[in-house]
PDB file of N, CA and C in Angstrom:
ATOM      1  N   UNK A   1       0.860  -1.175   0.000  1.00  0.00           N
ATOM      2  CA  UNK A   1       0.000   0.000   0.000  1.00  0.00           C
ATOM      3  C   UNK A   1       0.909   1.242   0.000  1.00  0.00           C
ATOM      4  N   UNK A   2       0.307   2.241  -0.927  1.00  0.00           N
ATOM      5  CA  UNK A   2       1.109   3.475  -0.961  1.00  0.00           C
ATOM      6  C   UNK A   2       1.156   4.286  -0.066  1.00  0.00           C
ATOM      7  N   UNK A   3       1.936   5.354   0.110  1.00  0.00           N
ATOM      8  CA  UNK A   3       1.627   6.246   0.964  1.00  0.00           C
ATOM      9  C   UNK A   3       0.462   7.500   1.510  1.00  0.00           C
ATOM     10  N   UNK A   4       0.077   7.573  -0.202  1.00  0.00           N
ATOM     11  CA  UNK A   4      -0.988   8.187  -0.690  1.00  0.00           C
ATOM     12  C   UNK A   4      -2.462   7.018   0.347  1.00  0.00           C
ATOM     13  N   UNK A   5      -2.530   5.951  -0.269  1.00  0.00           N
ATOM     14  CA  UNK A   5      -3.342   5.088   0.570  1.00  0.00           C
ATOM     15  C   UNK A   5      -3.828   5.491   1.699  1.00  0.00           C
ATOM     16  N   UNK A   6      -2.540   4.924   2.339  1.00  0.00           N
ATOM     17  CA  UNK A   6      -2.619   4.808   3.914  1.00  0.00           C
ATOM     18  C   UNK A   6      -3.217   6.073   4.532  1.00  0.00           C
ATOM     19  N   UNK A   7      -2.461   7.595   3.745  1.00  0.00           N
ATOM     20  CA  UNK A   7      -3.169   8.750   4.812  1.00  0.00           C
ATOM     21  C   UNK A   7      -4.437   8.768   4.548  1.00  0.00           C
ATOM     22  N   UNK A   8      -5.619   8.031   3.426  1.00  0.00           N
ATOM     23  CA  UNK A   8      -6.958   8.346   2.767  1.00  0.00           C
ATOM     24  C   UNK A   8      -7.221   7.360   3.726  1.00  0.00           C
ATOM     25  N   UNK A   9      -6.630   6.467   3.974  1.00  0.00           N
ATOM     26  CA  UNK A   9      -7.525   5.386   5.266  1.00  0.00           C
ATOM     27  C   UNK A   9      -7.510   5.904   6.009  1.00  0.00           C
ATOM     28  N   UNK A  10      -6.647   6.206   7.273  1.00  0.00           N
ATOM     29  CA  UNK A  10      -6.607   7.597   8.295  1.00  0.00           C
ATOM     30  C   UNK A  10      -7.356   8.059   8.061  1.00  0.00           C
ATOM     31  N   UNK A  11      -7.093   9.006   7.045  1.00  0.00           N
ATOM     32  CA  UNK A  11      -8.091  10.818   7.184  1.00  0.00           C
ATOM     33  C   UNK A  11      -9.211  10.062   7.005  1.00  0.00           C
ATOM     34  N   UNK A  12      -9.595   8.833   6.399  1.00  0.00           N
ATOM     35  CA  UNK A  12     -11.270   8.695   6.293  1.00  0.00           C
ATOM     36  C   UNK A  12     -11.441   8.448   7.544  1.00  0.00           C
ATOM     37  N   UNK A  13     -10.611   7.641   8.537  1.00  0.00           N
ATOM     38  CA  UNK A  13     -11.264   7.135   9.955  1.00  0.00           C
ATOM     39  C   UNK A  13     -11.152   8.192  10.565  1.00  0.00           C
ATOM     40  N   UNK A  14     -10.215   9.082  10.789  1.00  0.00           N
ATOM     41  CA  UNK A  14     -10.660  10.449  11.559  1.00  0.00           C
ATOM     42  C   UNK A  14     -11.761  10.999  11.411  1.00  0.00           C
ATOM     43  N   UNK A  15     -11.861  11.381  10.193  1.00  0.00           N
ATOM     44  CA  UNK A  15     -13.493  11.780   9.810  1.00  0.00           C
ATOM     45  C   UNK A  15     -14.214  11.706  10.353  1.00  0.00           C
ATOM     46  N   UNK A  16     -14.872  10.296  10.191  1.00  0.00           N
ATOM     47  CA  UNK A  16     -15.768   9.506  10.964  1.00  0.00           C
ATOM     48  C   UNK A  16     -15.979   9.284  12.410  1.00  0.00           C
ATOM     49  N   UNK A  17     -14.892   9.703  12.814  1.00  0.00           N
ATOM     50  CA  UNK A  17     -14.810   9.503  14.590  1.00  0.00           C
ATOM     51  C   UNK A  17     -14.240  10.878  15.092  1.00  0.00           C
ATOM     52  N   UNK A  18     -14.979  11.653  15.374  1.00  0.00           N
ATOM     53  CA  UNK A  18     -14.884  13.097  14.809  1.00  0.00           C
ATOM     54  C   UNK A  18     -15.124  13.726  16.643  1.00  0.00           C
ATOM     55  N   UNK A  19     -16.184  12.742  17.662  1.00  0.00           N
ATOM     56  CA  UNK A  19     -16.683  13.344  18.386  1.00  0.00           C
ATOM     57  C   UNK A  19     -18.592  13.782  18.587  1.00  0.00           C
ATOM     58  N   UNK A  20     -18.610  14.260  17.756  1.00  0.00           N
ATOM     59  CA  UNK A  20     -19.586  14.829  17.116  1.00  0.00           C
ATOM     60  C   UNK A  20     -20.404  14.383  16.278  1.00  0.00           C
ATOM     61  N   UNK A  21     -21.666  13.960  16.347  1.00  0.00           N
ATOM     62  CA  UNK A  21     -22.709  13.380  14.953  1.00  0.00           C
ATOM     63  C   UNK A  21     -22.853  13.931  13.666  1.00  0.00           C
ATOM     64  N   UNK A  22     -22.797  15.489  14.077  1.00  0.00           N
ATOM     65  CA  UNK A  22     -22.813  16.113  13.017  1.00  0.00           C
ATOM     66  C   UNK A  22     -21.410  16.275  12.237  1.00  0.00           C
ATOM     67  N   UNK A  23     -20.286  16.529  13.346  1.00  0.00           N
ATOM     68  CA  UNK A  23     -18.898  16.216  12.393  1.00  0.00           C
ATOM     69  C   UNK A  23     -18.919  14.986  11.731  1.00  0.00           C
ATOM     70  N   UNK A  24     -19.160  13.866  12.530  1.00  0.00           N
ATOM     71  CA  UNK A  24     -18.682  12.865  11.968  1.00  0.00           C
ATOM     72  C   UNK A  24     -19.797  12.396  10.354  1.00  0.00           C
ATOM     73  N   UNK A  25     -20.738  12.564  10.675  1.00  0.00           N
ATOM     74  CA  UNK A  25     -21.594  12.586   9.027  1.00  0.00           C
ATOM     75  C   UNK A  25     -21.174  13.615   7.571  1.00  0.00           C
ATOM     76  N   UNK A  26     -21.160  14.656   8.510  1.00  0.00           N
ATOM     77  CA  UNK A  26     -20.316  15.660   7.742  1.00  0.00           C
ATOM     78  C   UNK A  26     -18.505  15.658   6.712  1.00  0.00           C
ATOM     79  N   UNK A  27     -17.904  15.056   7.870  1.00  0.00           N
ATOM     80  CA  UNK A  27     -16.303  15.052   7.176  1.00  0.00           C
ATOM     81  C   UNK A  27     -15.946  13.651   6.490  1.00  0.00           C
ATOM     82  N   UNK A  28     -17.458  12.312   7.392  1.00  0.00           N
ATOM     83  CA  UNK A  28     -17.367  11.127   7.003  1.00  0.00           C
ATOM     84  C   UNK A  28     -17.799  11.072   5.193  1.00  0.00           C
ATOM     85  N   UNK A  29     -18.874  11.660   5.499  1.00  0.00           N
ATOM     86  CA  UNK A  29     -19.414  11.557   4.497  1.00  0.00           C
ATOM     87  C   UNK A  29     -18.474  12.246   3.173  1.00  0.00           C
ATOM     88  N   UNK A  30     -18.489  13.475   3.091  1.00  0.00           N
ATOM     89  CA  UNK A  30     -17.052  14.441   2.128  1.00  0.00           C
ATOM     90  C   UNK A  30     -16.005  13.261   2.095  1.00  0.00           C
ATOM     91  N   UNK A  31     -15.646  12.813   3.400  1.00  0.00           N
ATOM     92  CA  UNK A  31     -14.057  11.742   3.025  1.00  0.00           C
ATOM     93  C   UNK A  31     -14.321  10.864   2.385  1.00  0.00           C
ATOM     94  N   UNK A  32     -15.594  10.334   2.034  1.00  0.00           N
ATOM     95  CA  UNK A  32     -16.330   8.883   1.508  1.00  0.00           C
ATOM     96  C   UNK A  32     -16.076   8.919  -0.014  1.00  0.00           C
ATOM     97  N   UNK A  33     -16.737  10.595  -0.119  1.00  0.00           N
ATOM     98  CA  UNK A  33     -16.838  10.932  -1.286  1.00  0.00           C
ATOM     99  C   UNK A  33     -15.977  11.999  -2.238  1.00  0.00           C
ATOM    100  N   UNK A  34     -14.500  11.718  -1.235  1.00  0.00           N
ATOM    101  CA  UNK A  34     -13.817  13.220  -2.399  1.00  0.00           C
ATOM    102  C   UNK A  34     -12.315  12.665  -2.012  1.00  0.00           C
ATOM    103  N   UNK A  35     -12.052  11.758  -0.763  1.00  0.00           N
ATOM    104  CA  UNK A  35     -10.878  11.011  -0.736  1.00  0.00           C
ATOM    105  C   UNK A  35      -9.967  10.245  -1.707  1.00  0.00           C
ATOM    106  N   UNK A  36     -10.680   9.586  -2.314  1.00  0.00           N
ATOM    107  CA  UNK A  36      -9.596   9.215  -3.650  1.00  0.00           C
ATOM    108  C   UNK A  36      -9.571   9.765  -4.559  1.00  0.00           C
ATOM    109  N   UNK A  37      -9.643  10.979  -4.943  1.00  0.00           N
ATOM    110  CA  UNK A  37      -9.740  11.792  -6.190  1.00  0.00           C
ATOM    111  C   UNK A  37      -8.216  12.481  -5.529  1.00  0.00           C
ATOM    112  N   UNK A  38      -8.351  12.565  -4.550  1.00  0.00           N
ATOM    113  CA  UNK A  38      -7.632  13.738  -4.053  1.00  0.00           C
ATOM    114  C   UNK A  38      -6.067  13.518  -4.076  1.00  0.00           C
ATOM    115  N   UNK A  39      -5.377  14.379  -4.451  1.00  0.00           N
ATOM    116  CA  UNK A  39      -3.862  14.315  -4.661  1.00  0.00           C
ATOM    117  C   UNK A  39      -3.306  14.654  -2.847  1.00  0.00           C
ATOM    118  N   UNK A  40      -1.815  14.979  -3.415  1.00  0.00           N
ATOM    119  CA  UNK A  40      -0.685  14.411  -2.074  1.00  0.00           C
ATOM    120  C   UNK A  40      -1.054  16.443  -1.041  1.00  0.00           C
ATOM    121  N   UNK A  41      -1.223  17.102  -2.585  1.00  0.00           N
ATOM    122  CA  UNK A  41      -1.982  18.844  -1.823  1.00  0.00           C
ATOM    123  C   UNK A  41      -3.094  18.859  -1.328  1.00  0.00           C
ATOM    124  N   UNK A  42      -3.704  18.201  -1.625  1.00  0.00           N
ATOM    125  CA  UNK A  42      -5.062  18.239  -1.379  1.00  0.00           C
ATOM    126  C   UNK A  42      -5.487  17.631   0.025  1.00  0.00           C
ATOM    127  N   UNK A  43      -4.945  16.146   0.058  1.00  0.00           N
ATOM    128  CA  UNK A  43      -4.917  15.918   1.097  1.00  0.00           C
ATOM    129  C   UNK A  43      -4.349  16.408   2.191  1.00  0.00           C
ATOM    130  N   UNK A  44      -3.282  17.197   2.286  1.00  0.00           N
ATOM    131  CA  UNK A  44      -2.458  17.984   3.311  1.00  0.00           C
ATOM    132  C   UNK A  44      -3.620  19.140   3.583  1.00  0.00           C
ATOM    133  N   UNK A  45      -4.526  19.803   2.470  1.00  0.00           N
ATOM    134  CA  UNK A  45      -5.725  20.673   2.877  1.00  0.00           C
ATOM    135  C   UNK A  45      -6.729  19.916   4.067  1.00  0.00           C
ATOM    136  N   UNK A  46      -6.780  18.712   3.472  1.00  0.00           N
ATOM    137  CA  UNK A  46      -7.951  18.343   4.310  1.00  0.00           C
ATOM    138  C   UNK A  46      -7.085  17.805   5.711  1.00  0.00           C
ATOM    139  N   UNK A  47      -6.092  17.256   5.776  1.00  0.00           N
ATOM    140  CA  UNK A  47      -5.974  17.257   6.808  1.00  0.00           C
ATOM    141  C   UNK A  47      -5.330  17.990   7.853  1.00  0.00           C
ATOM    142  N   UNK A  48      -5.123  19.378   7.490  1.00  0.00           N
ATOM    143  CA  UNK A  48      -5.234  20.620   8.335  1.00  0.00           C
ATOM    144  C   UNK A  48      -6.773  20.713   8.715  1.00  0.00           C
ATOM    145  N   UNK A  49      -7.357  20.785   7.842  1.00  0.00           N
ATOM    146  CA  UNK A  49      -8.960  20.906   8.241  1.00  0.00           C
ATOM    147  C   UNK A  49      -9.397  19.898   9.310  1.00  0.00           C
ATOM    148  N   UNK A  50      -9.436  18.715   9.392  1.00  0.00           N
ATOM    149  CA  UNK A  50      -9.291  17.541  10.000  1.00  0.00           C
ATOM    150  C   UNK A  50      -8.681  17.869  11.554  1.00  0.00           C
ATOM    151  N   UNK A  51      -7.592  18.937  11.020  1.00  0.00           N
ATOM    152  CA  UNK A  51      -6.899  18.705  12.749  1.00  0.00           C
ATOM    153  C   UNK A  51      -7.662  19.942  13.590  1.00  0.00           C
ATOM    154  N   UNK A  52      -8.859  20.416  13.219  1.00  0.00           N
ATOM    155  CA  UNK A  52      -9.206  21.603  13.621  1.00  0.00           C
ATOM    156  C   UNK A  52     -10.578  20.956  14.614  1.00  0.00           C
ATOM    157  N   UNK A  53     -10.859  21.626  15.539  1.00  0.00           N
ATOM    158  CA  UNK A  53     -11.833  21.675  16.710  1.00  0.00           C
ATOM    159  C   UNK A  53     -13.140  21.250  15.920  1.00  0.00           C
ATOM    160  N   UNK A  54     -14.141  20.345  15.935  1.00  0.00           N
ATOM    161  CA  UNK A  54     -15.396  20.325  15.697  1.00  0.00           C
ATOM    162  C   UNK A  54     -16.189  21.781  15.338  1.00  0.00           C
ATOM    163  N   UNK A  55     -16.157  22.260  16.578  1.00  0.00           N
ATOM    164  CA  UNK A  55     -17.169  23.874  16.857  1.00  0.00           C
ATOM    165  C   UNK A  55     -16.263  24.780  15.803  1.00  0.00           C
ATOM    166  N   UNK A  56     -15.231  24.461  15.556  1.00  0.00           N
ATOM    167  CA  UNK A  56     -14.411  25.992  14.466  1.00  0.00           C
ATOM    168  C   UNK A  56     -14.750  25.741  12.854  1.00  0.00           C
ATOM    169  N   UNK A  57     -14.422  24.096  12.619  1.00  0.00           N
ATOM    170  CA  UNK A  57     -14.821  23.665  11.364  1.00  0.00           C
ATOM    171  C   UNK A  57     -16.528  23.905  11.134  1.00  0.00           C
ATOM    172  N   UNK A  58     -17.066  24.139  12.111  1.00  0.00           N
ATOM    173  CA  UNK A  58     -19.006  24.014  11.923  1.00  0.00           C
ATOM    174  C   UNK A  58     -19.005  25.147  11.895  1.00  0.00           C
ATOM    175  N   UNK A  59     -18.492  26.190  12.344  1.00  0.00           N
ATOM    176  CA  UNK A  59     -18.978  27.645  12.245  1.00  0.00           C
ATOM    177  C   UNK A  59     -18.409  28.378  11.399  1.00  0.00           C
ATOM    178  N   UNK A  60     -16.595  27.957  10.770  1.00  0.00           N
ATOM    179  CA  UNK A  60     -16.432  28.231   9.409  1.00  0.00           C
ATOM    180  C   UNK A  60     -17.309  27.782   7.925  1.00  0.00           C
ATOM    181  N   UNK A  61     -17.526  26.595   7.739  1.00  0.00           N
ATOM    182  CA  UNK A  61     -18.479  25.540   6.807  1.00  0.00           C
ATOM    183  C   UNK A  61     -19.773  27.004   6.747  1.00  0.00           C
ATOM    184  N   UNK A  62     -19.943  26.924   8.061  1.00  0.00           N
ATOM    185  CA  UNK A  62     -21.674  27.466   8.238  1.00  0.00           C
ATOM    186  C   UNK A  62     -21.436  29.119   7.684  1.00  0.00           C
ATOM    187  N   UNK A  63     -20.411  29.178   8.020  1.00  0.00           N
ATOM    188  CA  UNK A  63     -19.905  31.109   7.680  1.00  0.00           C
ATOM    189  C   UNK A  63     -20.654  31.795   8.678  1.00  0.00           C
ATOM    190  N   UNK A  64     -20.261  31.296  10.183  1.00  0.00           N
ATOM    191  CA  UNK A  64     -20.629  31.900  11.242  1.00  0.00           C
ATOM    192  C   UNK A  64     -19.553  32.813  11.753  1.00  0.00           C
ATOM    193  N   UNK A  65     -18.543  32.324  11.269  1.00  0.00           N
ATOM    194  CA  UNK A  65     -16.945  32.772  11.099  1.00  0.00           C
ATOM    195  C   UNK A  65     -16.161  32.396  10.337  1.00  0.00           C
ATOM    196  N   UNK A  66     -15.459  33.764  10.030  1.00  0.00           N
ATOM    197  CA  UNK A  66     -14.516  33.484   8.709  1.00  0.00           C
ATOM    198  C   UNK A  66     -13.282  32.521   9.512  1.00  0.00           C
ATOM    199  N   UNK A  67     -12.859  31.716   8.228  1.00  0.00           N
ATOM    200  CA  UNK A  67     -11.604  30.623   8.339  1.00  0.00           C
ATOM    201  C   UNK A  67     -10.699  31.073   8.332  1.00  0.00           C
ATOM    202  N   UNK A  68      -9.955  31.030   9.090  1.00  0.00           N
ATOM    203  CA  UNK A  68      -8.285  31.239   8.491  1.00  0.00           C
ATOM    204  C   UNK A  68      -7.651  31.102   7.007  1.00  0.00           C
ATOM    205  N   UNK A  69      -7.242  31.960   6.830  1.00  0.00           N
ATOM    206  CA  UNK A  69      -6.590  31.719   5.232  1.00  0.00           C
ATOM    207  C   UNK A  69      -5.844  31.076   5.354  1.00  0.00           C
ATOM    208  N   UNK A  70      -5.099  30.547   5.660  1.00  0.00           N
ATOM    209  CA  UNK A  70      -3.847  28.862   5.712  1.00  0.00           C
ATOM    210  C   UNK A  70      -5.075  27.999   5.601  1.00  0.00           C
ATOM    211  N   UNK A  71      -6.465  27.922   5.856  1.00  0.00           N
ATOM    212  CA  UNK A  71      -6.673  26.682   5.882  1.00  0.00           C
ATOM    213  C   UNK A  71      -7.878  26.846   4.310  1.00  0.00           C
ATOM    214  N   UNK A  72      -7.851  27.838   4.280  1.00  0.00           N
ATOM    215  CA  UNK A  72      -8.631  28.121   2.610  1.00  0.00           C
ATOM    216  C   UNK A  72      -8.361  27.257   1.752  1.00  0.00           C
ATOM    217  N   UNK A  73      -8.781  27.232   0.576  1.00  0.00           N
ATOM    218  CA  UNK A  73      -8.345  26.685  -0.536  1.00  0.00           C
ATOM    219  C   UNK A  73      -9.590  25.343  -1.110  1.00  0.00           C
ATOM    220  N   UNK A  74      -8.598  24.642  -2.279  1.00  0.00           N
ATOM    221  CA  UNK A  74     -10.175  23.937  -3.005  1.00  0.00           C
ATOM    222  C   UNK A  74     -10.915  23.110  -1.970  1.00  0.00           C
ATOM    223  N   UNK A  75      -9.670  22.538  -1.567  1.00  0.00           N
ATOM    224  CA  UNK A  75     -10.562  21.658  -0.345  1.00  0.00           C
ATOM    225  C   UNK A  75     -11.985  22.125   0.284  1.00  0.00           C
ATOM    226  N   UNK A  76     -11.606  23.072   1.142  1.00  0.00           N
ATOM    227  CA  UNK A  76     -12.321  23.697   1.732  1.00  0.00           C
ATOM    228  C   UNK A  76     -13.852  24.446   1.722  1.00  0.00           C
ATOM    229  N   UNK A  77     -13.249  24.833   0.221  1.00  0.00           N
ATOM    230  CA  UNK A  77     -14.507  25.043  -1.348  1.00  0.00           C
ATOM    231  C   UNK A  77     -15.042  24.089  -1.074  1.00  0.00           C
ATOM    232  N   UNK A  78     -14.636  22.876  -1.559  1.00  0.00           N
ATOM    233  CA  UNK A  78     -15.179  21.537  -1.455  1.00  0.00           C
ATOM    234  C   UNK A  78     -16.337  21.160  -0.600  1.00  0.00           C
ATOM    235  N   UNK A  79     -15.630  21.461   0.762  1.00  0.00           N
ATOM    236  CA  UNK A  79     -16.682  20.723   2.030  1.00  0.00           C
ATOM    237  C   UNK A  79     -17.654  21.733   1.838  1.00  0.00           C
ATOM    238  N   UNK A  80     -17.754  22.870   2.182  1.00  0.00           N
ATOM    239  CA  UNK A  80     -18.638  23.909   2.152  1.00  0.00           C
ATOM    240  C   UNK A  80     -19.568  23.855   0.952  1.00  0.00           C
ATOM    241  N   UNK A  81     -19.323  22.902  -0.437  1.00  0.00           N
ATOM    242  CA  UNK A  81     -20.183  22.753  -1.082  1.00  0.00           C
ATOM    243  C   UNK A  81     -20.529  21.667  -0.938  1.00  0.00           C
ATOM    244  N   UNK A  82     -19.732  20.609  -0.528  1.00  0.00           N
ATOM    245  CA  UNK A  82     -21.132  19.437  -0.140  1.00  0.00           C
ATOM    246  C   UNK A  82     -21.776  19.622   1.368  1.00  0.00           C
ATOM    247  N   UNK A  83     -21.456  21.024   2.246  1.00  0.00           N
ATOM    248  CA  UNK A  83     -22.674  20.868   2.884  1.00  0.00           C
ATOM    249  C   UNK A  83     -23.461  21.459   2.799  1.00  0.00           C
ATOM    250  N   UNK A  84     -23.313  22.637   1.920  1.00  0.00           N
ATOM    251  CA  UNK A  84     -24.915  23.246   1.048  1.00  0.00           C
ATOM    252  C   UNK A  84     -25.621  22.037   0.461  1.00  0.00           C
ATOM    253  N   UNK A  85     -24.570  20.721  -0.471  1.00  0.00           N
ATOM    254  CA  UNK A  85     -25.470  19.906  -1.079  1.00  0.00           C
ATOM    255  C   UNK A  85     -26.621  19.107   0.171  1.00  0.00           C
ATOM    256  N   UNK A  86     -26.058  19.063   1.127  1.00  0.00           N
ATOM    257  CA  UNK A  86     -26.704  18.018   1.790  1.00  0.00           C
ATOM    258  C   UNK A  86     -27.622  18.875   2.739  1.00  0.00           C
ATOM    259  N   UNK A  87     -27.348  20.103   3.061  1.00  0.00           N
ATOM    260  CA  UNK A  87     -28.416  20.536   3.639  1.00  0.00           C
ATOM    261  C   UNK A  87     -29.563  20.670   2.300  1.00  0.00           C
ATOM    262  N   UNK A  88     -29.751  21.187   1.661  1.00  0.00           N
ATOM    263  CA  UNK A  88     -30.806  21.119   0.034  1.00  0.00           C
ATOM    264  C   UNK A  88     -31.451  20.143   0.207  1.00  0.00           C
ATOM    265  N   UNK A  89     -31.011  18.451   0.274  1.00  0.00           N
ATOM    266  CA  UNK A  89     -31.234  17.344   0.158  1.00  0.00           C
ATOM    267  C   UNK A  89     -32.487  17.073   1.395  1.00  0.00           C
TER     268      UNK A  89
END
């Protein structure tokens, strides 16, 4: 198994075990669905995002507060659009 692999197994089980119901559906779900697409940058996005507090990632996502710019970028785009998708749903 590559190296690439191994951190998409990780970052998916972090995800998922998050603390939180709503984290964990939330980052589980995005990691389910955007983890293997994702290159060696991409993943280093998400898992800065990943290493961040439940309550900071929910109230950035939500734009209750702005994110830090280190942690900006497509990724981030990313989650924030699949949780517009899934709130819609």
């Amino acid at each position: 198994m590559d190296d690439l692999a191994i951190r998409r197994k990780r970052l998916l089980y972090q995800s998922r075990h998050r603390g939180t119901q709503e984290s964990d559906l939330l980052l589980g779900g995005f990691a389910q669905a955007h983890l293997e697409r994702f290159d060696g940058e991409e993943l280093d996005q998400f898992e800065a995002l990943v290493g961040q507090t439940d309550a900071d990632l929910m109230d950035w996502i939500s734009d209750r507060a702005a994110a830090p710019n280190h942690l900006g970028g497509t990724v981030f785009d990313l989650l924030v659009t699949f949780k517009n998708i899934l709130i819609e749903h």
